[in-house]
C-alpha atoms as a PDB file:
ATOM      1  CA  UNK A   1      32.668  29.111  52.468  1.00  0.00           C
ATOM      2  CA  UNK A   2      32.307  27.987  56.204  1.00  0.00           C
ATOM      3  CA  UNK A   3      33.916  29.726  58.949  1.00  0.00           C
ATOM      4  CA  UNK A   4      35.941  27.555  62.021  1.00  0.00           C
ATOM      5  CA  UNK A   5      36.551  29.873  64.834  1.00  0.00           C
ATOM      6  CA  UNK A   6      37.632  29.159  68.417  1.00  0.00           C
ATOM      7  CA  UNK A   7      38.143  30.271  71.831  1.00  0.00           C
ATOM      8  CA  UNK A   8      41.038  28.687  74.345  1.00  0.00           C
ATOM      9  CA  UNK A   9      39.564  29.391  77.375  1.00  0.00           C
ATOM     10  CA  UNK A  10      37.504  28.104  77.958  1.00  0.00           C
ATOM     11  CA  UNK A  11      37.288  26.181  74.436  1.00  0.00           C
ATOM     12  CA  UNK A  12      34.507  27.200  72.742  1.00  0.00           C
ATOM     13  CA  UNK A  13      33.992  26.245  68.852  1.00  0.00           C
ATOM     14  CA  UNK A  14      31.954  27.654  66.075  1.00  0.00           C
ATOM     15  CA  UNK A  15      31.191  26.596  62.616  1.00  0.00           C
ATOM     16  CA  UNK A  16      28.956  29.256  60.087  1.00  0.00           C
ATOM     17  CA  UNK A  17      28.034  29.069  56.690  1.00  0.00           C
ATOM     18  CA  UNK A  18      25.397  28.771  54.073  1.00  0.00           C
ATOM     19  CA  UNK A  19      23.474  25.384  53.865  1.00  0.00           C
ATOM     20  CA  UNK A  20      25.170  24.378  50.864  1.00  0.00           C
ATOM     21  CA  UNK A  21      28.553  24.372  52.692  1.00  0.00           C
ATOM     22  CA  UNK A  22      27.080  22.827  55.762  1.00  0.00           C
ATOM     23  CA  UNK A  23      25.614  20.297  53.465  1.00  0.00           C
ATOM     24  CA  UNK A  24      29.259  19.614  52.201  1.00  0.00           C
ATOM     25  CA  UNK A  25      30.509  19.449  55.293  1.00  0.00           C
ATOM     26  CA  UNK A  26      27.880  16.530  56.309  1.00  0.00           C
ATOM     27  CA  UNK A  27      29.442  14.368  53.641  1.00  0.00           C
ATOM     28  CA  UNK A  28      32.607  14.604  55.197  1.00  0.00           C
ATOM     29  CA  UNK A  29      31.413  13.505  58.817  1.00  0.00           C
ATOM     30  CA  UNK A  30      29.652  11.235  57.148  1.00  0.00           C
ATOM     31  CA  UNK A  31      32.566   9.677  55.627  1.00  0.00           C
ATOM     32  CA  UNK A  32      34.845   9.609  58.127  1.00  0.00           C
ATOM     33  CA  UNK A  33      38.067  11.048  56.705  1.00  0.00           C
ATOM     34  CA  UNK A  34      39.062  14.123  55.199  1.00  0.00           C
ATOM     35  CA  UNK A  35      39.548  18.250  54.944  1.00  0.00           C
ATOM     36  CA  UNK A  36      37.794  21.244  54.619  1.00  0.00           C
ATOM     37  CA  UNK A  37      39.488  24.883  53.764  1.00  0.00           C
ATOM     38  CA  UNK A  38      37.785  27.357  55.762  1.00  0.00           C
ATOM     39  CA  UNK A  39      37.591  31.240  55.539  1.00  0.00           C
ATOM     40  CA  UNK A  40      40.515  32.550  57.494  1.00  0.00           C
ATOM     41  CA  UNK A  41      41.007  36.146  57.216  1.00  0.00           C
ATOM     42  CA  UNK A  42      38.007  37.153  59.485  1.00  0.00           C
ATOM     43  CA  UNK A  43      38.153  38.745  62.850  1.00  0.00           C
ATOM     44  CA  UNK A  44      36.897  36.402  64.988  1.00  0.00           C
ATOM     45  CA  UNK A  45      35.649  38.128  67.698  1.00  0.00           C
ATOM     46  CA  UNK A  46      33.712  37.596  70.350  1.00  0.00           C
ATOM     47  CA  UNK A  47      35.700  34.338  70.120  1.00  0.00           C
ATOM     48  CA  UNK A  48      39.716  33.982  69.774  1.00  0.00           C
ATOM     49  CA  UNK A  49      40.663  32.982  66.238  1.00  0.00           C
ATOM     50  CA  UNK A  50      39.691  32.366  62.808  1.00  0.00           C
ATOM     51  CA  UNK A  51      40.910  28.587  62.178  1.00  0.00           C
ATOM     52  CA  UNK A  52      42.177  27.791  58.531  1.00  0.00           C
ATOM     53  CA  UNK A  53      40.187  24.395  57.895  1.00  0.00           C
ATOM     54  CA  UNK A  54      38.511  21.766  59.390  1.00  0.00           C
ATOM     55  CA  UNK A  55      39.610  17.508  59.958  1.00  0.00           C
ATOM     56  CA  UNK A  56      37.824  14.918  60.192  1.00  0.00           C
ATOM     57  CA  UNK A  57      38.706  11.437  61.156  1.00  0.00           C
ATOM     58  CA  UNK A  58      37.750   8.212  62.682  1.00  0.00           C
ATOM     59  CA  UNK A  59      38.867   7.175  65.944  1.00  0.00           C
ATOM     60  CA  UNK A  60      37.338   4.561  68.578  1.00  0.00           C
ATOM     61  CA  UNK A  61      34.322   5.842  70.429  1.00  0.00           C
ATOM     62  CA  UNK A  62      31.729   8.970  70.612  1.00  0.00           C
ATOM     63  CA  UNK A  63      32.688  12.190  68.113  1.00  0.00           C
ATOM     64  CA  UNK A  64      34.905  14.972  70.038  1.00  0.00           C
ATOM     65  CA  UNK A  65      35.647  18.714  69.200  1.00  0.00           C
ATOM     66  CA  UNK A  66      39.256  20.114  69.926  1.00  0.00           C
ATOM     67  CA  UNK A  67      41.264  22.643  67.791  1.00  0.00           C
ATOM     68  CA  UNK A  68      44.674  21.361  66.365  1.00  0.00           C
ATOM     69  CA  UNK A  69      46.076  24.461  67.321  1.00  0.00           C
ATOM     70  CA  UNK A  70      49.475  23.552  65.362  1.00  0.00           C
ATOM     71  CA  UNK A  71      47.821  23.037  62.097  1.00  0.00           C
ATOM     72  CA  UNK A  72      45.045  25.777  63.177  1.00  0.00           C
ATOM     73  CA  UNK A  73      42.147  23.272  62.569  1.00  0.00           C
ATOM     74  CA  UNK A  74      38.779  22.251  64.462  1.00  0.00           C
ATOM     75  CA  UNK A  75      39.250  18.564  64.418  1.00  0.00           C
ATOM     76  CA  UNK A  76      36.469  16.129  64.692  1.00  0.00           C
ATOM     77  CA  UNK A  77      36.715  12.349  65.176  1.00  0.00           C
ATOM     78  CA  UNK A  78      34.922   9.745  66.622  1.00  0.00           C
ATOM     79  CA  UNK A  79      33.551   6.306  64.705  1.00  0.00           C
ATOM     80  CA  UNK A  80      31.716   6.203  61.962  1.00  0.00           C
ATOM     81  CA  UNK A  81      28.470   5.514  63.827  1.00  0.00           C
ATOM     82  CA  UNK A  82      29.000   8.552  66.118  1.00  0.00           C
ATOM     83  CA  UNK A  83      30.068  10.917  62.965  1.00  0.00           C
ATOM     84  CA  UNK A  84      27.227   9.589  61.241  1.00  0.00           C
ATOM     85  CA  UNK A  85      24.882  10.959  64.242  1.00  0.00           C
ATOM     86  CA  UNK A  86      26.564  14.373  64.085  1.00  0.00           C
ATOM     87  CA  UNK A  87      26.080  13.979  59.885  1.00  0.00           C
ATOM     88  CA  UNK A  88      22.588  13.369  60.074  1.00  0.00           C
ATOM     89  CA  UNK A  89      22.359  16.652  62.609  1.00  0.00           C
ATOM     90  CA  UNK A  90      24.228  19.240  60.299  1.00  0.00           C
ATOM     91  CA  UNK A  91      22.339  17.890  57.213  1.00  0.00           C
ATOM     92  CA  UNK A  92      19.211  18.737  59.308  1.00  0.00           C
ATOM     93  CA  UNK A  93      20.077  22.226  60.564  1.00  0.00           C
ATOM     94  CA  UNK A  94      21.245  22.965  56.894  1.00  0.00           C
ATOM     95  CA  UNK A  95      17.713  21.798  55.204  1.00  0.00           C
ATOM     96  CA  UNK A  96      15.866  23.096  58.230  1.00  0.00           C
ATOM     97  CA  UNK A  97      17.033  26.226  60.014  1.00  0.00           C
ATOM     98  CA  UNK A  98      15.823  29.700  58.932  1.00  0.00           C
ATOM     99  CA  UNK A  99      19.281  32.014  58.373  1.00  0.00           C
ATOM    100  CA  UNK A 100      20.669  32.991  61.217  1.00  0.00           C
ATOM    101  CA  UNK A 101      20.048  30.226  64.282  1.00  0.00           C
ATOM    102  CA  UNK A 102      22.527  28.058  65.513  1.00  0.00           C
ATOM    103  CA  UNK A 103      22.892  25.154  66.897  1.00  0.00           C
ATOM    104  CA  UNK A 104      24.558  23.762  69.832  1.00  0.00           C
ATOM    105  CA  UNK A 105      26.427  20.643  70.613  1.00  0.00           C
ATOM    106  CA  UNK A 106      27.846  19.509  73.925  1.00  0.00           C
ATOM    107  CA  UNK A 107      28.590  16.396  75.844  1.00  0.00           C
ATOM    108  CA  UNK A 108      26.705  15.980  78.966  1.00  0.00           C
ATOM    109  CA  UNK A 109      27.120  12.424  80.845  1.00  0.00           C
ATOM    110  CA  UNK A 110      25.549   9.842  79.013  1.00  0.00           C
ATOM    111  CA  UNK A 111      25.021  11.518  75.470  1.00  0.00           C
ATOM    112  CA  UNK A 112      24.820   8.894  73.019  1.00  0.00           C
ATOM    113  CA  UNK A 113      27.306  10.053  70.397  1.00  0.00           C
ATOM    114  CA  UNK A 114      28.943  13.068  71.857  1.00  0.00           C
ATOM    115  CA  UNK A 115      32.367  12.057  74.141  1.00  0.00           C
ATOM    116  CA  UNK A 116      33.259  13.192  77.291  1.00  0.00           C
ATOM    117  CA  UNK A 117      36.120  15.856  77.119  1.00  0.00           C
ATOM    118  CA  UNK A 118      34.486  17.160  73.741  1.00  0.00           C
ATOM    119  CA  UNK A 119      34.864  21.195  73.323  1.00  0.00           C
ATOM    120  CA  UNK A 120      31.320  22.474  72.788  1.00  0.00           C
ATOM    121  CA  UNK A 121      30.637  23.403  69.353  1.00  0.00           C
ATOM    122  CA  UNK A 122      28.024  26.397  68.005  1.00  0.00           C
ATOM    123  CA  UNK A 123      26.891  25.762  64.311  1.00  0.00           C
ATOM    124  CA  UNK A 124      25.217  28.203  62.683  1.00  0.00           C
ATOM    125  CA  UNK A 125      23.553  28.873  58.856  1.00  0.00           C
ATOM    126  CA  UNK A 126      24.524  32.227  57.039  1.00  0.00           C
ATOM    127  CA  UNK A 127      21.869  32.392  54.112  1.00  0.00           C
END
């Protein structure tokens, strides 16, 4: 099962979990809608909180990051193109990654998929 947690301050995000839940979790960037429980009764530390799930829809422009702190979610949305990107990227680091690395991903000015105002976002394998 994958883990969401997040800091508020600043916002930092992190996804873990084996490569067959990253895998899953491609598929639904990839299609543009949808939910994903997440393991919630883990202490979170160094970061903030364990989040309960992760969201994904389509909005106008390049994928952002943010927590729905209401509905204690990471939240990603952006257009399809842009989610397909990020997909393409999580597919990779699960087929790729030895156990144990992460990834980062962070907007810097003129990123081609990543907007501006975008929490970064740590995503790491487990197995």
């Amino acid at each position: 099962m994958l883990t969401a947690l997040a800091s508020d301050a600043p916002a930092e995000l992190m996804i873990a979990g084996p490569r067959g839940d990253l895998a899953g979790l491609a598929d639904l960037l990839r299609s543009g809608h949808g939910e994903a429980r997440t393991a919630a009764d883990l202490d979170p530390a160094p970061y903030g909180a364990c989040l309960e799930g992760i969201t994904v829809g389509t909005a106008g422009g390049a994928v952002r990051f943010f927590v729905d702190w209401p509905r204690k979610a990471l939240s990603v949305q952006g257009d399809l193109a842009s989610l397909g990107v990020l997909a393409d990227n999580v597919d990779d680091i699960a087929r790729e990654s030895p156990a144990g690395t992460h990834h980062h991903f962070e907007f810097f000015p003129g990123h081609f998929y990543m907007g501006e105002g975008s929490a970064p976002l740590v995503v790491e394998v487990t197995d």
